[in-house]
Protein backbone atom coordinates (compact mmCIF):
# COMPACT_ATOMS: atom_id res chain seq x y z
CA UNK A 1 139.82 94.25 -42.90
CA UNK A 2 142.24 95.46 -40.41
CA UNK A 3 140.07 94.61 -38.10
CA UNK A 4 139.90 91.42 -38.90
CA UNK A 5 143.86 90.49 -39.33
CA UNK A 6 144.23 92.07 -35.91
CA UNK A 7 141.57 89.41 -34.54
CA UNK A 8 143.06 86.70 -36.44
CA UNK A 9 146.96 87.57 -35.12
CA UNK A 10 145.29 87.66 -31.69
CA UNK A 11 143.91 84.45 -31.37
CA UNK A 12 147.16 82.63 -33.20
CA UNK A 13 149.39 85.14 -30.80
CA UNK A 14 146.76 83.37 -27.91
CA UNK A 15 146.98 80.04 -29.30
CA UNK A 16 150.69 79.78 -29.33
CA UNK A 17 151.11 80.83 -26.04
CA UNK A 18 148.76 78.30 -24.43
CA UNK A 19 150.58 75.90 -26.49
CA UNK A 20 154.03 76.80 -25.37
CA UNK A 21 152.81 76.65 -21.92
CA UNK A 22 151.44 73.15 -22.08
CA UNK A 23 154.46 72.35 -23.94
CA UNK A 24 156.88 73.01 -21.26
CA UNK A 25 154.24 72.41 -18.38
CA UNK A 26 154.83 68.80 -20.22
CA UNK A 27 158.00 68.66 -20.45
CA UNK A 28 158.61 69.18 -16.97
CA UNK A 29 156.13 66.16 -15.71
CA UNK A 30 158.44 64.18 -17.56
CA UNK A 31 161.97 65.57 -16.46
CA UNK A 32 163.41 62.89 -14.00
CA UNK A 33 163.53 63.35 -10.51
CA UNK A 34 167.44 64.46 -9.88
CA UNK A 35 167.73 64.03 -6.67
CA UNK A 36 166.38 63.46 -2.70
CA UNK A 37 167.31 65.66 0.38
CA UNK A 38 166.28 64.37 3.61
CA UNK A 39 166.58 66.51 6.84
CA UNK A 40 165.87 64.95 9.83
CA UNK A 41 165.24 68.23 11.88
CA UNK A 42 166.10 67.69 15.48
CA UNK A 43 168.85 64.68 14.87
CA UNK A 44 170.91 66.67 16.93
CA UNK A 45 168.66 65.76 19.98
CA UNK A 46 167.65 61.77 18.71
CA UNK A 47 168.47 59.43 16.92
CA UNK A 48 165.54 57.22 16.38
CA UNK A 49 165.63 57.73 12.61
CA UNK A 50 168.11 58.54 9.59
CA UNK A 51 168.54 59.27 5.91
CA UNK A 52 169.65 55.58 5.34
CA UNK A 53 166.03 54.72 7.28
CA UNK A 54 164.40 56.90 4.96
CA UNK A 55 165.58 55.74 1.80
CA UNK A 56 165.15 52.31 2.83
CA UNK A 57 161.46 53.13 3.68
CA UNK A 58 160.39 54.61 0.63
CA UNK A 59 162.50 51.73 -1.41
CA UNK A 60 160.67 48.97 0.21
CA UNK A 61 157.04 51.01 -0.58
CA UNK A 62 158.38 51.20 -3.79
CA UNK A 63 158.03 55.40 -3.72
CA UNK A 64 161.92 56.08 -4.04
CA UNK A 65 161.49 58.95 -6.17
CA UNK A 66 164.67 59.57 -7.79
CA UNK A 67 165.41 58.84 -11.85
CA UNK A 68 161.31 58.76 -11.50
CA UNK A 69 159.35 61.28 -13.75
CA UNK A 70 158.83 64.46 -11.46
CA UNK A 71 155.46 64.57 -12.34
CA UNK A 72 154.30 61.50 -11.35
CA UNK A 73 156.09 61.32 -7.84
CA UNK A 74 153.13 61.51 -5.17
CA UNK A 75 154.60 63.80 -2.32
CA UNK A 76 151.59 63.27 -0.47
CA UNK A 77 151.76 59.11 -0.72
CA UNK A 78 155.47 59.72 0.38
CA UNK A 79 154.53 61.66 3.54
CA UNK A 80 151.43 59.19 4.27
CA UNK A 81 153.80 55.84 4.05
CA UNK A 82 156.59 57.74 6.23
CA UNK A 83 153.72 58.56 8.88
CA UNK A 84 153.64 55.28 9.27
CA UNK A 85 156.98 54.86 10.89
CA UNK A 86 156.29 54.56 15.09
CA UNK A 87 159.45 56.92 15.17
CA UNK A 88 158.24 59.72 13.01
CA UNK A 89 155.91 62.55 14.77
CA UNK A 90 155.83 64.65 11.20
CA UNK A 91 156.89 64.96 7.50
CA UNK A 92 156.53 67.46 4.72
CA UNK A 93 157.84 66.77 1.33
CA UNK A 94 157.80 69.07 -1.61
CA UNK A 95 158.92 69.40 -5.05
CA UNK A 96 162.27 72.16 -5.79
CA UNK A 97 162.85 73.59 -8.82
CA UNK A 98 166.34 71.53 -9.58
CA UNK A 99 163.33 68.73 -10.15
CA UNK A 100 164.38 67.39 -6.42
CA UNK A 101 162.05 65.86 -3.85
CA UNK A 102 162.78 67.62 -0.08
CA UNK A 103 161.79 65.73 2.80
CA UNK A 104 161.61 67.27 6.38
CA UNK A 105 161.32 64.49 8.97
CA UNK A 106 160.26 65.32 12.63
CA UNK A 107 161.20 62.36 15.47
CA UNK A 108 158.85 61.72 17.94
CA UNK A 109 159.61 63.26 21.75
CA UNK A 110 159.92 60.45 24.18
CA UNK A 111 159.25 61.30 27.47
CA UNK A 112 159.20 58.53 29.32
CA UNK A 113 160.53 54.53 29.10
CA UNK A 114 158.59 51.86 30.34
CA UNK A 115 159.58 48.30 30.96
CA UNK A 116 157.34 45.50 32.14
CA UNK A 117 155.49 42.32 31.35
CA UNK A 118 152.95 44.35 28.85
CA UNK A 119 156.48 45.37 27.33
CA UNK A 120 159.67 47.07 26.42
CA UNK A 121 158.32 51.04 25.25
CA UNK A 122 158.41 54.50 25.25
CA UNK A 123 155.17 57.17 25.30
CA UNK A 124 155.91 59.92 24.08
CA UNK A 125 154.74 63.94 24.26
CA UNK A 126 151.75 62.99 22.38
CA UNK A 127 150.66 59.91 24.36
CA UNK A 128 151.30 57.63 22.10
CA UNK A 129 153.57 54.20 22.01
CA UNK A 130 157.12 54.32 20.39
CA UNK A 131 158.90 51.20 19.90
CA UNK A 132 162.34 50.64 21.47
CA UNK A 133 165.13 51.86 18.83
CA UNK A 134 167.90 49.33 18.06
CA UNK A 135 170.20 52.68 17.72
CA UNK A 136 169.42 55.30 20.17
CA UNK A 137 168.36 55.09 24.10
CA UNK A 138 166.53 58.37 25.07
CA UNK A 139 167.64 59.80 28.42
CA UNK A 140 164.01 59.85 30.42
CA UNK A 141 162.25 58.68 33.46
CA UNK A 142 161.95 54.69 33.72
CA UNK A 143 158.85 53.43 34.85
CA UNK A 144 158.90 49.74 35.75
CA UNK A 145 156.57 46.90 37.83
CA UNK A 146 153.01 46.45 36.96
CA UNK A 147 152.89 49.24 34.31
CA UNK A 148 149.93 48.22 31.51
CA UNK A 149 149.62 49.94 29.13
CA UNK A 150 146.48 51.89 29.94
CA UNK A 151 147.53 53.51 33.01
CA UNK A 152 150.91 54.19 30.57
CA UNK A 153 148.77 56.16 28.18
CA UNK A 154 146.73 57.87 31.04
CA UNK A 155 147.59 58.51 34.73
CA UNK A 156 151.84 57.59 33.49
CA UNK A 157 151.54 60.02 30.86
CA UNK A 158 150.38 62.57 32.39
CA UNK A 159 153.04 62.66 35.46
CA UNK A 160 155.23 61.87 32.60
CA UNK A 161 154.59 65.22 31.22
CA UNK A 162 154.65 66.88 33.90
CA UNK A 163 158.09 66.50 34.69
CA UNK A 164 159.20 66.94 31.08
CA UNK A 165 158.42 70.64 31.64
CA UNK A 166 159.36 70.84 35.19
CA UNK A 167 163.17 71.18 35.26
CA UNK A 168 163.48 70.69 38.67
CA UNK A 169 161.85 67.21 38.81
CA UNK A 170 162.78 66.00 35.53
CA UNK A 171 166.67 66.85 36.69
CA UNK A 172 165.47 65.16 40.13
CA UNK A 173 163.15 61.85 39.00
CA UNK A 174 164.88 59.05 37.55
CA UNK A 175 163.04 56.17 38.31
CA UNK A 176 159.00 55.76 38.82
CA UNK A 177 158.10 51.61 40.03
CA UNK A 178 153.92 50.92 40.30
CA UNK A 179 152.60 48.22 42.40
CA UNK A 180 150.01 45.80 41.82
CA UNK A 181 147.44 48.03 43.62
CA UNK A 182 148.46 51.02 41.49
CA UNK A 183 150.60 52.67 44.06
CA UNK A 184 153.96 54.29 42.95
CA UNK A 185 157.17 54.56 44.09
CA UNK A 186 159.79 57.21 42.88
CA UNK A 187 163.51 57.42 43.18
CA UNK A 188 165.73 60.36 43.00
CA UNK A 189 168.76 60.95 41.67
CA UNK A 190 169.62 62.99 44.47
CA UNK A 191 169.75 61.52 48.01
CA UNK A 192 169.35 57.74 49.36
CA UNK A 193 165.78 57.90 49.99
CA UNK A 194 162.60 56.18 48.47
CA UNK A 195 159.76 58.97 47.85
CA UNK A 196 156.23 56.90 48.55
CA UNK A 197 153.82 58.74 46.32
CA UNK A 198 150.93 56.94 46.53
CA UNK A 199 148.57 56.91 43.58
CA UNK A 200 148.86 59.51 41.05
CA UNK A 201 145.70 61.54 42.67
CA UNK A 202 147.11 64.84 43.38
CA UNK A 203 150.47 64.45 42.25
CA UNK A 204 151.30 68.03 41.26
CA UNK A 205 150.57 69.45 44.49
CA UNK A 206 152.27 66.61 46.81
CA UNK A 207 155.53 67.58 44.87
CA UNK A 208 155.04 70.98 45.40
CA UNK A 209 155.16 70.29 48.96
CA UNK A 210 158.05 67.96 48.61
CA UNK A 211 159.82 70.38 46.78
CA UNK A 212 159.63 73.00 49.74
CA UNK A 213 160.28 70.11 52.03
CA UNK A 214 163.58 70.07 50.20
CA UNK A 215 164.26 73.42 49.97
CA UNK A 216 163.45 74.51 53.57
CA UNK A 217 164.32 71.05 55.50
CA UNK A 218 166.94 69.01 53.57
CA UNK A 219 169.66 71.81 54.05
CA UNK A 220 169.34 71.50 57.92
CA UNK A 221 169.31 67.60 57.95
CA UNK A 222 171.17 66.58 55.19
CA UNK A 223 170.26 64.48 52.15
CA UNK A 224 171.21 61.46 54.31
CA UNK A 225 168.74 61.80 57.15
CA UNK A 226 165.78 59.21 56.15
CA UNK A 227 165.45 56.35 54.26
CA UNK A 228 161.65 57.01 52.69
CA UNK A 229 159.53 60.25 52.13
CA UNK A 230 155.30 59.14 52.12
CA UNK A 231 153.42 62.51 50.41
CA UNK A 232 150.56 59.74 49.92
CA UNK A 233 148.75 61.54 52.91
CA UNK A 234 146.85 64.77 51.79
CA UNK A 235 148.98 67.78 53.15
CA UNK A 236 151.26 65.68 55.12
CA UNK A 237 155.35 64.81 54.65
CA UNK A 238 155.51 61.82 56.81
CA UNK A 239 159.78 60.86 56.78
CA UNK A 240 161.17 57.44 58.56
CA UNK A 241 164.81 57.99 59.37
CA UNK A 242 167.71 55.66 58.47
């Protein structure tokens, strides 16, 4: 008999608890959503996008989770429809326990601007188009003249990236023009000279050289020597003086 009671107060004991966990598990899906924190990590470096962006976003989506029930808010729907956004690289929203929804919005790294008849753009890190930002001008290379947007996405890109991570050139390169036959043009921030580059074959290497050029030459001469710098020979500095 004993036995028995002690089975019987188990499965009640067992019952209850299940039930008081569903219970509250409930009533939690159906507390309101209190509040939304948005941090735009690196908005100390750009300003492409803000809070005010974000809200506005999510409002016109019609996922603006606050006064919402917390269970039904779709964090994953959120980060999908902000992913969108040509500005945003990547987002991760979560749930808090104060029944909040946190957002963490990465900007997409521009690395280089490009204006021509294909358009007014940026590519960034990634190799992929950003729009123009009616708030915020990025400080990078310009690449203008017959720029489409496949050699932007390709050959562009690539040089573009290279100088991102090159201090020395991406202190040094401010300006990058292409011709109709796909040859390139740089200009310096330092010293009155054009740099001919010729096509993009190579590039790495005829900087190198340029870079030495610089180092060994320039301090004996003077910035003001010559006028243009062709490295579109292989192995070869060929300078035309002022």
């Amino acid at each position: 008999m004993l036995r028995v009671i002690s089975i019987i107060v188990a499965t009640l004991l067992s019952c209850y608890i299940v039930f008081v966990a569903f219970f509250f598990h409930q009533r939690k899906d159906e507390a309101a959503c209190t509040g939304l924190q948005v941090e735009v990590v690196d908005s100390l470096d750009k300003h492409f996008v803000s809070k005010s962006d974000i809200v506005n976003i999510l409002k016109k989506a019609e996922l603006y989770p606050v006064h919402k029930p917390i269970g039904v808010v779709n964090t994953e729907r959120i980060e999908k429809e902000l992913l969108k956004n040509e500005m945003i690289a990547r987002v991760e929203a979560y749930k808090t326990p104060s029944h909040q929804i946190k957002l963490e919005v990465e900007q997409k790294i521009p690395i280089i601007r490009i204006i021509s008849n294909s358009g007014n753009y940026y590519i960034d890190n990634e190799g992929t188009v950003m729009p123009m930002s009616p708030h915020y001008v990025a400080d990078v290379p310009i690449a203008s003249g017959n720029v489409e947007k496949t050699l932007a996405k390709t050959d562009l890109y690539k040089f573009a990236l290279f100088l991102q991570k090159d201090k020395f050139w991406n202190d040094q390169i401010e300006q990058i023009y292409i011709y109709p036959d796909k040859e390139v043009d740089l200009i310096p921030r330092v010293g009155d000279h054009r740099i001919i580059l010729g096509d993009f074959t190579d590039f790495e290497e005829k900087l190198n050289n340029l870079q030495l050029f610089y180092e060994e030459a320039i301090p004996k001469v003077g910035w003001g020597k010559y006028s243009i710098i062709n490295l579109k020979y292989k192995d070869q500095i060929v300078c035309t003086k002022k």
